[in-house]
PDB file of N, CA and C in Angstrom:
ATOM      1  N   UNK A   1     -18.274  22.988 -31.681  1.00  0.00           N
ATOM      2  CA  UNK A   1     -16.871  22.680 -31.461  1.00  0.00           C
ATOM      3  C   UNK A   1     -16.019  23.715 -32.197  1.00  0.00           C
ATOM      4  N   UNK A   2     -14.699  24.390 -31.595  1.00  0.00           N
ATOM      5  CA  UNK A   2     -14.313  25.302 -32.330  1.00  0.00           C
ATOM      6  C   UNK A   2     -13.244  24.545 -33.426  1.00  0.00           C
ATOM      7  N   UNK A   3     -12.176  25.085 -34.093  1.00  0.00           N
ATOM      8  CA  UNK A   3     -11.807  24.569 -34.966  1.00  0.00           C
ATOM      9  C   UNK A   3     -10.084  25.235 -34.965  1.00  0.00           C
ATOM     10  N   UNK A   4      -9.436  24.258 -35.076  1.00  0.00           N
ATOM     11  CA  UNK A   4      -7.866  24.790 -35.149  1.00  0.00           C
ATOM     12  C   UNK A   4      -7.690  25.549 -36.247  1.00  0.00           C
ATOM     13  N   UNK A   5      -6.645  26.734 -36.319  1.00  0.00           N
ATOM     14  CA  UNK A   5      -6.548  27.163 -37.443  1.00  0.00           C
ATOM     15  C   UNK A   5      -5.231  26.982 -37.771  1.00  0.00           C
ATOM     16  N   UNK A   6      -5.014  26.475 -39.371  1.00  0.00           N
ATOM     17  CA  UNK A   6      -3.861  26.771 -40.010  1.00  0.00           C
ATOM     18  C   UNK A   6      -3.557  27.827 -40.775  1.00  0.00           C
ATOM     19  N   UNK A   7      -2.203  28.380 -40.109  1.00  0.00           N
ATOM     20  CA  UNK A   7      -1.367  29.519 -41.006  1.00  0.00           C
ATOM     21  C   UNK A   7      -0.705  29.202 -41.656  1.00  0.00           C
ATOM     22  N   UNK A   8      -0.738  29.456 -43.182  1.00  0.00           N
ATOM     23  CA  UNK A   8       0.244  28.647 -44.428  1.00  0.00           C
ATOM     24  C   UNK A   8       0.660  29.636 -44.950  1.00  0.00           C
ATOM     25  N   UNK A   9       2.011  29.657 -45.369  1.00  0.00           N
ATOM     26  CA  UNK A   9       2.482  30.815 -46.256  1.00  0.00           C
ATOM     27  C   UNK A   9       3.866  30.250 -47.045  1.00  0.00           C
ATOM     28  N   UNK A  10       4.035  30.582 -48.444  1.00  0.00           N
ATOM     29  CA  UNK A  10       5.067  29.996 -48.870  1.00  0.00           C
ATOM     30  C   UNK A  10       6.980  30.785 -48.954  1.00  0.00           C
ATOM     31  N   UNK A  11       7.885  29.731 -48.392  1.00  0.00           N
ATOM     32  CA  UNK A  11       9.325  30.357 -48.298  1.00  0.00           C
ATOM     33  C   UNK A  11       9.841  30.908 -49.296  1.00  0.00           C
ATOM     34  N   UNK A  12      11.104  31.379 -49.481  1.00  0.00           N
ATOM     35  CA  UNK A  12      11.359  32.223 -50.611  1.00  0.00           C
ATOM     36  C   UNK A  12      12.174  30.626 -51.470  1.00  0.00           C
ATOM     37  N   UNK A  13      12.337  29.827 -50.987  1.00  0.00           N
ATOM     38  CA  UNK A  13      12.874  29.041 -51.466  1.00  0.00           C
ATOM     39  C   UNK A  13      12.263  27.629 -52.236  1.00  0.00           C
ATOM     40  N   UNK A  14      10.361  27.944 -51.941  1.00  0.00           N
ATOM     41  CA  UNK A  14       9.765  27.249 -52.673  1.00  0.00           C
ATOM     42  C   UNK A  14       8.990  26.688 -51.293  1.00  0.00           C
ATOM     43  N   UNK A  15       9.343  26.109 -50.322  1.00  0.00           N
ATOM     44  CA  UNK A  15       8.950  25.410 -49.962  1.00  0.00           C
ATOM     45  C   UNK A  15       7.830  25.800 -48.918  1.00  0.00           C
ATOM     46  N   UNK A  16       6.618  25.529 -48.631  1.00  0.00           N
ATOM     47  CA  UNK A  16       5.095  25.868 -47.810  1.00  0.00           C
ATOM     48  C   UNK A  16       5.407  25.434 -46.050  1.00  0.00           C
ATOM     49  N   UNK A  17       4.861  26.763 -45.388  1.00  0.00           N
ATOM     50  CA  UNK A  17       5.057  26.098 -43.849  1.00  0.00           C
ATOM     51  C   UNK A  17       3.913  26.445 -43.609  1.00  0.00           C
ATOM     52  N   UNK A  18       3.337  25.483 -42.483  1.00  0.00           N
ATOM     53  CA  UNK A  18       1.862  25.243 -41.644  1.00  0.00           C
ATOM     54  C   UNK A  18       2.242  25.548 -40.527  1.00  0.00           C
ATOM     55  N   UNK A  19       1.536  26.446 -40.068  1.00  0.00           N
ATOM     56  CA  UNK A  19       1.594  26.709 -38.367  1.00  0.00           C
ATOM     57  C   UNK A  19      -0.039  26.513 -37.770  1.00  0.00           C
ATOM     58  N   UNK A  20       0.348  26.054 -36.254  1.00  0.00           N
ATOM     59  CA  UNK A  20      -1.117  25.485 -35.753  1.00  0.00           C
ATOM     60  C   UNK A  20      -0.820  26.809 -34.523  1.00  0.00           C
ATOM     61  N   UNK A  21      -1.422  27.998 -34.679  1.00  0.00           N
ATOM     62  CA  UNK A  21      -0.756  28.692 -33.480  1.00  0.00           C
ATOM     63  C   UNK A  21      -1.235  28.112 -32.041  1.00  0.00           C
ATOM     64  N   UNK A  22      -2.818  27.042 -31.884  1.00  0.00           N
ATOM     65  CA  UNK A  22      -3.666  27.293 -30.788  1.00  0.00           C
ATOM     66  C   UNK A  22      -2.867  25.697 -30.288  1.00  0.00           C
ATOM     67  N   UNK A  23      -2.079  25.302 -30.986  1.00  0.00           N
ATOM     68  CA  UNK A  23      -1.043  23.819 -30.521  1.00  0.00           C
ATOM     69  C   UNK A  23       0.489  24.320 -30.675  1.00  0.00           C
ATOM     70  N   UNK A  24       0.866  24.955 -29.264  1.00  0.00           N
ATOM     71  CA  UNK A  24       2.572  25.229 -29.382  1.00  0.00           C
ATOM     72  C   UNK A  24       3.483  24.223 -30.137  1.00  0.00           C
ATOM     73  N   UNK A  25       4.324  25.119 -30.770  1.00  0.00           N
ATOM     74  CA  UNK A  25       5.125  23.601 -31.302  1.00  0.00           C
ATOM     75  C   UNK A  25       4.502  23.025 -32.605  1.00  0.00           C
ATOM     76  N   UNK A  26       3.583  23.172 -32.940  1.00  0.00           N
ATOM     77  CA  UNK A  26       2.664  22.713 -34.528  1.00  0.00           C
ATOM     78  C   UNK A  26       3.295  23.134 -35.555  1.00  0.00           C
ATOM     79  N   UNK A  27       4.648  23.022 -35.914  1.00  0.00           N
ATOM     80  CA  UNK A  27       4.877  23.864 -37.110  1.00  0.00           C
ATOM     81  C   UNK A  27       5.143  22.865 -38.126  1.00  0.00           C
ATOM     82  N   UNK A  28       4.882  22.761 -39.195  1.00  0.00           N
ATOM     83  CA  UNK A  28       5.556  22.095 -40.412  1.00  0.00           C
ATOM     84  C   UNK A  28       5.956  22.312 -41.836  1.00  0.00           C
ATOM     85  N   UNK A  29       6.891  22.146 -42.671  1.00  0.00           N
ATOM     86  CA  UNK A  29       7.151  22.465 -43.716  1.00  0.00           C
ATOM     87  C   UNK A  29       6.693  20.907 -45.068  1.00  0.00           C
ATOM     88  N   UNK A  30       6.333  21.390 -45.895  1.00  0.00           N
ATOM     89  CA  UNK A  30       5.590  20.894 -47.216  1.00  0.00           C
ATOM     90  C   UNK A  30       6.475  21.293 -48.591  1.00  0.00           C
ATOM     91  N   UNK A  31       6.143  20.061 -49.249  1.00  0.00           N
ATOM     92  CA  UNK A  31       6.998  20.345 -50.843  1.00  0.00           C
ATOM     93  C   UNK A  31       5.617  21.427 -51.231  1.00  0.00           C
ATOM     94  N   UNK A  32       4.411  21.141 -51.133  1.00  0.00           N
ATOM     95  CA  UNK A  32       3.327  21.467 -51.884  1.00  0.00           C
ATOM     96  C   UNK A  32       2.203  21.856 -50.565  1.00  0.00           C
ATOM     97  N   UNK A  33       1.380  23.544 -51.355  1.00  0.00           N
ATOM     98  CA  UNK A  33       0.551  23.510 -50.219  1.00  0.00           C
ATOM     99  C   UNK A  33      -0.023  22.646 -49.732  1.00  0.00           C
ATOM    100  N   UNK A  34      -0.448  21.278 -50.300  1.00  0.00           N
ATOM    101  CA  UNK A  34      -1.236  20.565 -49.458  1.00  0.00           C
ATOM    102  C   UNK A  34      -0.802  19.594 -48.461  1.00  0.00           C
ATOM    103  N   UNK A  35       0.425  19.468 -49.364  1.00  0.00           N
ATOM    104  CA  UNK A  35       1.211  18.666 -48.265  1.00  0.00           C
ATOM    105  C   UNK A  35       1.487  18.999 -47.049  1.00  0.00           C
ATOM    106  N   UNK A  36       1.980  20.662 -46.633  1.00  0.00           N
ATOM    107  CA  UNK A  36       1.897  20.944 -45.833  1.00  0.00           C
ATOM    108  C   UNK A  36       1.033  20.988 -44.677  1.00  0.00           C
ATOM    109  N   UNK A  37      -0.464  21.616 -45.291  1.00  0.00           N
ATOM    110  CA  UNK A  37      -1.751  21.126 -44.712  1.00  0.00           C
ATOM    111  C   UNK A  37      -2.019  19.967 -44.053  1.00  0.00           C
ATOM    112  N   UNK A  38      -1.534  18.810 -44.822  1.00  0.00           N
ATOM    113  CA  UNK A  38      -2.008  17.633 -44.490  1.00  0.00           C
ATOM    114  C   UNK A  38      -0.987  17.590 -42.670  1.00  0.00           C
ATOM    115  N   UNK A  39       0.266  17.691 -43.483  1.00  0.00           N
ATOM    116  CA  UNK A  39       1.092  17.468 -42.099  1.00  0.00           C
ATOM    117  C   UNK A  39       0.852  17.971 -40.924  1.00  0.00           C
ATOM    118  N   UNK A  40       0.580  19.322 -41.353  1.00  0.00           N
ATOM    119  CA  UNK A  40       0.274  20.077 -40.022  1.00  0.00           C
ATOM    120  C   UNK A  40      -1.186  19.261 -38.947  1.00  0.00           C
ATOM    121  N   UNK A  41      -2.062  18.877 -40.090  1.00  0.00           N
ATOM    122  CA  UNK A  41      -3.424  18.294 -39.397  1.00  0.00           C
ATOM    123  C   UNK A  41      -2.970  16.806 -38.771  1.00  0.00           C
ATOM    124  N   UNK A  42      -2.218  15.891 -39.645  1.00  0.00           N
ATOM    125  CA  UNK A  42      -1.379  14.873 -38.592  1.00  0.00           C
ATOM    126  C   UNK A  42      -0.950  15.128 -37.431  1.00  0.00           C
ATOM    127  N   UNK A  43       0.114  16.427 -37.797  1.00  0.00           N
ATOM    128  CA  UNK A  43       0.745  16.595 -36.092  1.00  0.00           C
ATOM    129  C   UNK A  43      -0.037  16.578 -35.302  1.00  0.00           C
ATOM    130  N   UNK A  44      -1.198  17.734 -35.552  1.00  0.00           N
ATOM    131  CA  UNK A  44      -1.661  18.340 -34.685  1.00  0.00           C
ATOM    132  C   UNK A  44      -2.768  17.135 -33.732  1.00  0.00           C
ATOM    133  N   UNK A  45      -3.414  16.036 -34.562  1.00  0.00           N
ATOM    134  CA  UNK A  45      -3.522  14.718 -34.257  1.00  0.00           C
ATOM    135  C   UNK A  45      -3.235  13.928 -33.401  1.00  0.00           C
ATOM    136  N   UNK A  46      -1.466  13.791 -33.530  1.00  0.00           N
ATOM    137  CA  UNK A  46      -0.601  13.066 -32.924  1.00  0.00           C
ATOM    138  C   UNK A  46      -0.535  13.991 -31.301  1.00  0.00           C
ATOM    139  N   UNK A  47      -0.084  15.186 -31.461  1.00  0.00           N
ATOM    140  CA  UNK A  47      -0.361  16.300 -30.084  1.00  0.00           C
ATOM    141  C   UNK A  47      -1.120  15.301 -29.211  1.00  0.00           C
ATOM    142  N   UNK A  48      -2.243  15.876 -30.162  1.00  0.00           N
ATOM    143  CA  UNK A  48      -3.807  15.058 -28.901  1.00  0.00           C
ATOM    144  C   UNK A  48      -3.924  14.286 -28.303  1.00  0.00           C
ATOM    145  N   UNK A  49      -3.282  12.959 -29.238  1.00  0.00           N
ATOM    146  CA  UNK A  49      -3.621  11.709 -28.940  1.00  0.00           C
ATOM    147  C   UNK A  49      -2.345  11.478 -27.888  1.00  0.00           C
ATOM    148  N   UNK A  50      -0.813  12.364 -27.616  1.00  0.00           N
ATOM    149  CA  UNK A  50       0.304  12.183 -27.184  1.00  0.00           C
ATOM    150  C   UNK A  50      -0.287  12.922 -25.427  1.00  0.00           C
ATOM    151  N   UNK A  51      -1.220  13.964 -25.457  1.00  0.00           N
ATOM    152  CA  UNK A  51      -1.436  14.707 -24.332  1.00  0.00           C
ATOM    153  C   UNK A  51      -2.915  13.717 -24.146  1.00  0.00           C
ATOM    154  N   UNK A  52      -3.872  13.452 -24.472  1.00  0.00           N
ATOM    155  CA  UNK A  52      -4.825  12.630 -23.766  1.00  0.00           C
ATOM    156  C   UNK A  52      -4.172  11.048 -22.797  1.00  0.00           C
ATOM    157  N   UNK A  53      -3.022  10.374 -23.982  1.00  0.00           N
ATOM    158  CA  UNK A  53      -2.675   9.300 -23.208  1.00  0.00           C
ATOM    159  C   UNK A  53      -1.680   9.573 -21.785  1.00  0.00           C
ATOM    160  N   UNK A  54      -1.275  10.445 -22.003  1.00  0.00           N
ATOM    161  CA  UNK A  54      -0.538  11.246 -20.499  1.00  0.00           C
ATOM    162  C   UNK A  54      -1.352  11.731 -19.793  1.00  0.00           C
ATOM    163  N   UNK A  55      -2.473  11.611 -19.621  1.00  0.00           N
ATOM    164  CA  UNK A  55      -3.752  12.396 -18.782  1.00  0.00           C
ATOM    165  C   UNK A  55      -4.127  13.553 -18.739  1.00  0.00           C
ATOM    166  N   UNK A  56      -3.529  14.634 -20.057  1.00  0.00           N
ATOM    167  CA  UNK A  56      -3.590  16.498 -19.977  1.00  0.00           C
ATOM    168  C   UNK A  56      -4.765  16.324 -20.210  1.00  0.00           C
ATOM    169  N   UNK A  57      -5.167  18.013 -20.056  1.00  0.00           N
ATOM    170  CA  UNK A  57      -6.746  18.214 -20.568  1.00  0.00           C
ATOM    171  C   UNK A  57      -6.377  18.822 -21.756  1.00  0.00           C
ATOM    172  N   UNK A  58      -7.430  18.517 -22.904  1.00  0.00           N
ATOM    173  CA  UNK A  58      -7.032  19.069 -24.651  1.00  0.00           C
ATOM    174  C   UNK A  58      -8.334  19.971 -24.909  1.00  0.00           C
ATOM    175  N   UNK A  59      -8.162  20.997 -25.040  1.00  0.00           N
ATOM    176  CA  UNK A  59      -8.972  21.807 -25.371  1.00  0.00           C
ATOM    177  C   UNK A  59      -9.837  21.495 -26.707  1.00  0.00           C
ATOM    178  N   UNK A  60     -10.838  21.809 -26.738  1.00  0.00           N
ATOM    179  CA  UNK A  60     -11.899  21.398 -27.777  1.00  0.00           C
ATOM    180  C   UNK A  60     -11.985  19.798 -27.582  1.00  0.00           C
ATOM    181  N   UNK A  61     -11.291  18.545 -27.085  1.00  0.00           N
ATOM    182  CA  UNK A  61     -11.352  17.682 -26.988  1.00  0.00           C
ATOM    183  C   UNK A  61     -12.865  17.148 -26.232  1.00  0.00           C
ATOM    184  N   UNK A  62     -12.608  17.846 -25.170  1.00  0.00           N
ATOM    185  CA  UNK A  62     -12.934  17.039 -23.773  1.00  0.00           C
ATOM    186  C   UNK A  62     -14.448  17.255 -24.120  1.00  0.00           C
ATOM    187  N   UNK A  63     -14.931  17.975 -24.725  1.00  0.00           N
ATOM    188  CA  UNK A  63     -16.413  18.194 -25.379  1.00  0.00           C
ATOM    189  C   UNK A  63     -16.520  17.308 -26.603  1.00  0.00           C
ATOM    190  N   UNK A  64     -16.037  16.853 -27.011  1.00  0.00           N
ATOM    191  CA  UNK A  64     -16.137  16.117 -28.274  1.00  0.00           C
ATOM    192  C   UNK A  64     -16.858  14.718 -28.385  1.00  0.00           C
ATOM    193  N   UNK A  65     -16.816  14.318 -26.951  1.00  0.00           N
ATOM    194  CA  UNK A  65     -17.463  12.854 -26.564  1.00  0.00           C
ATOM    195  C   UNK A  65     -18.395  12.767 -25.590  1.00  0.00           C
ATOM    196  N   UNK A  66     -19.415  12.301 -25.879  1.00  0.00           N
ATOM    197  CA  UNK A  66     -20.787  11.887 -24.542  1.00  0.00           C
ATOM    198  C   UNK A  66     -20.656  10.961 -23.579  1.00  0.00           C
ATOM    199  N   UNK A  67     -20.661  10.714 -22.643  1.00  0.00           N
ATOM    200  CA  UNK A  67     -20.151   9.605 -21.919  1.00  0.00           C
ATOM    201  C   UNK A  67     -21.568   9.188 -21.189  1.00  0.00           C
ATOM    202  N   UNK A  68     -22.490   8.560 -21.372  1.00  0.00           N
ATOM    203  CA  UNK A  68     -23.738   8.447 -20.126  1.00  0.00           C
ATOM    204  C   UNK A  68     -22.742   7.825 -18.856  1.00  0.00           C
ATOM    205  N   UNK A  69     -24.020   8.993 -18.015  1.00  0.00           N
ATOM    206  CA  UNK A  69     -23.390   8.956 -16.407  1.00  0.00           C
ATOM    207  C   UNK A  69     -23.745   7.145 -16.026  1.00  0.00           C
TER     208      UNK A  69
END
């Protein structure tokens, strides 16, 4: 299974942003690197679970589960 990547880098003003580049739209800002981290892996969560219940196809998803025929 491949694996999303987060881009973290901190503002001049203190504060940490997470970008999910391979989920448009994934961006988030954090008091603390981890916080940021964390958020970004929520969103990116919420994405999935927002595009599977609408019927999209989710990349890396659709392999993730066995279904016997």
């Amino acid at each position: 299974m491949n694996k999303w990547h987060i881009e973290i880098e901190r503002e001049e003003d203190g504060r940490w942003i997470a970008d999910v580049s391979e989920v448009p739209g994934c961006m988030v800002y954090g008091a603390t690197r981890a916080e940021a981290i964390r958020k970004a892996e929520v969103l990116v969560l919420r994405v999935i679970a927002d595009r599977l219940d609408a019927g999209e196809s989710v990349p890396f998803v659709e392999d993730a589960f066995l279904v016997p025929a």
